[in-house]
C-alpha atoms as a PDB file:
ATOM      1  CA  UNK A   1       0.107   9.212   7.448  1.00  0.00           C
ATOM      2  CA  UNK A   2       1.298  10.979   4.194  1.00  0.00           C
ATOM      3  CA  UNK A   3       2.081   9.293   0.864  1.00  0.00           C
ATOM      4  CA  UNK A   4       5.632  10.145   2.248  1.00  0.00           C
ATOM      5  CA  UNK A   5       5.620   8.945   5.626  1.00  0.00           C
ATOM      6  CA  UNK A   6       4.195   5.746   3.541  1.00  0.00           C
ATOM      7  CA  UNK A   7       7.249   5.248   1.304  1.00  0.00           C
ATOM      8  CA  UNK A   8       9.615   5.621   4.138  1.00  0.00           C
ATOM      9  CA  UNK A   9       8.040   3.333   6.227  1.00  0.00           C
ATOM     10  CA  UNK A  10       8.289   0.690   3.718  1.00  0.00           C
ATOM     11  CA  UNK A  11      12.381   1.764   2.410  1.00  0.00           C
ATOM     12  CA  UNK A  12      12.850   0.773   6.054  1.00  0.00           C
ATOM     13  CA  UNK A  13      13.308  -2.802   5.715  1.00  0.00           C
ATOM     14  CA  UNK A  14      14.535  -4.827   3.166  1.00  0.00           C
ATOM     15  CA  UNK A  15      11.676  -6.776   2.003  1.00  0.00           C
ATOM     16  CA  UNK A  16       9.509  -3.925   2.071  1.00  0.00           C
ATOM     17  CA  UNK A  17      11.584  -2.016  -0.415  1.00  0.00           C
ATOM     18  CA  UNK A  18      11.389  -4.814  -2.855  1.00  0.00           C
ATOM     19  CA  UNK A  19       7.759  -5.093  -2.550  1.00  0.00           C
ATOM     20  CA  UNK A  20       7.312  -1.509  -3.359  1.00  0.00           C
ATOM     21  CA  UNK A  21      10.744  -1.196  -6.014  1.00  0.00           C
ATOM     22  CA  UNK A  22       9.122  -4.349  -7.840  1.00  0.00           C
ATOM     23  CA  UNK A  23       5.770  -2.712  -7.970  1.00  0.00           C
ATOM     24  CA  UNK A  24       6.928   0.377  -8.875  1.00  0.00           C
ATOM     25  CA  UNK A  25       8.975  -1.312 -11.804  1.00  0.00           C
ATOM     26  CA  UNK A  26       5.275  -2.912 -12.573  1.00  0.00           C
ATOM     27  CA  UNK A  27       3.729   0.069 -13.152  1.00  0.00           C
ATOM     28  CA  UNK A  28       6.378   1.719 -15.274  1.00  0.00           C
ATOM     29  CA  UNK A  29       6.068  -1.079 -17.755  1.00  0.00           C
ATOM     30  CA  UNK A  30       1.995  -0.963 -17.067  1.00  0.00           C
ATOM     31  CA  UNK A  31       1.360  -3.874 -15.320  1.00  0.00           C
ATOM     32  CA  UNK A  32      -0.804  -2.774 -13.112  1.00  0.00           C
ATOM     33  CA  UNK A  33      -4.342  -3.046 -12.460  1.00  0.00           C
ATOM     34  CA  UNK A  34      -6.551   0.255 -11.682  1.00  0.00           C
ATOM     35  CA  UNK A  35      -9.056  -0.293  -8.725  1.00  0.00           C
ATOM     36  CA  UNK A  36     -11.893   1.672  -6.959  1.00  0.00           C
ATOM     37  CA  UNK A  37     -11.044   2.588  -3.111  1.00  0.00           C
ATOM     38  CA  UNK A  38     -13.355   1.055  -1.058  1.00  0.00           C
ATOM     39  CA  UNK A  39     -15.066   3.806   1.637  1.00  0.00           C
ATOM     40  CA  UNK A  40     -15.674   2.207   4.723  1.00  0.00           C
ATOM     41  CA  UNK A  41     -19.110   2.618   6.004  1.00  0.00           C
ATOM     42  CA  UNK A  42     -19.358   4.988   8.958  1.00  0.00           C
ATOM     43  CA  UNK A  43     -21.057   2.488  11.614  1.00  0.00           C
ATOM     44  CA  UNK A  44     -18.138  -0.226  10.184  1.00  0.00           C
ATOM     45  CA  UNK A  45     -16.200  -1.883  12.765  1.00  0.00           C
ATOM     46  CA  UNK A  46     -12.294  -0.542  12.842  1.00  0.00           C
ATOM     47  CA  UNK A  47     -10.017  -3.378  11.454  1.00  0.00           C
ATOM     48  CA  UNK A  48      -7.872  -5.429  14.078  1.00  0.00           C
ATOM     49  CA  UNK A  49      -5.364  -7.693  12.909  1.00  0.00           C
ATOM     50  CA  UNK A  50      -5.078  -9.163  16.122  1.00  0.00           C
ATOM     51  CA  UNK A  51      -8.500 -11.006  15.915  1.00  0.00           C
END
């Protein structure tokens, strides 16, 4: 999925344009918190919310 398929999805519904609006208004004023990615392993299990 591209970073624009993304930010569609979530300008969908109403809560999750506030998520991303708020956090976008976060980093603007640099509130936010650089991370490393984690890679998953090749041999790693696929994630399933379901379980």
């Amino acid at each position: 999925m591209s970073e624009d398929d993304e930010t569609s999805y979530l300008l969908r519904n109403p809560a999750g344009a506030k998520t991303l609006l708020e956090a976008l208004e976060r980093a603007r004023h640099g509130e936010s918190i650089e991370r490393e990615l984690i890679e998953p392993s090749d041999d790693a299990e696929p994630y399933d919310p379901r379980e």
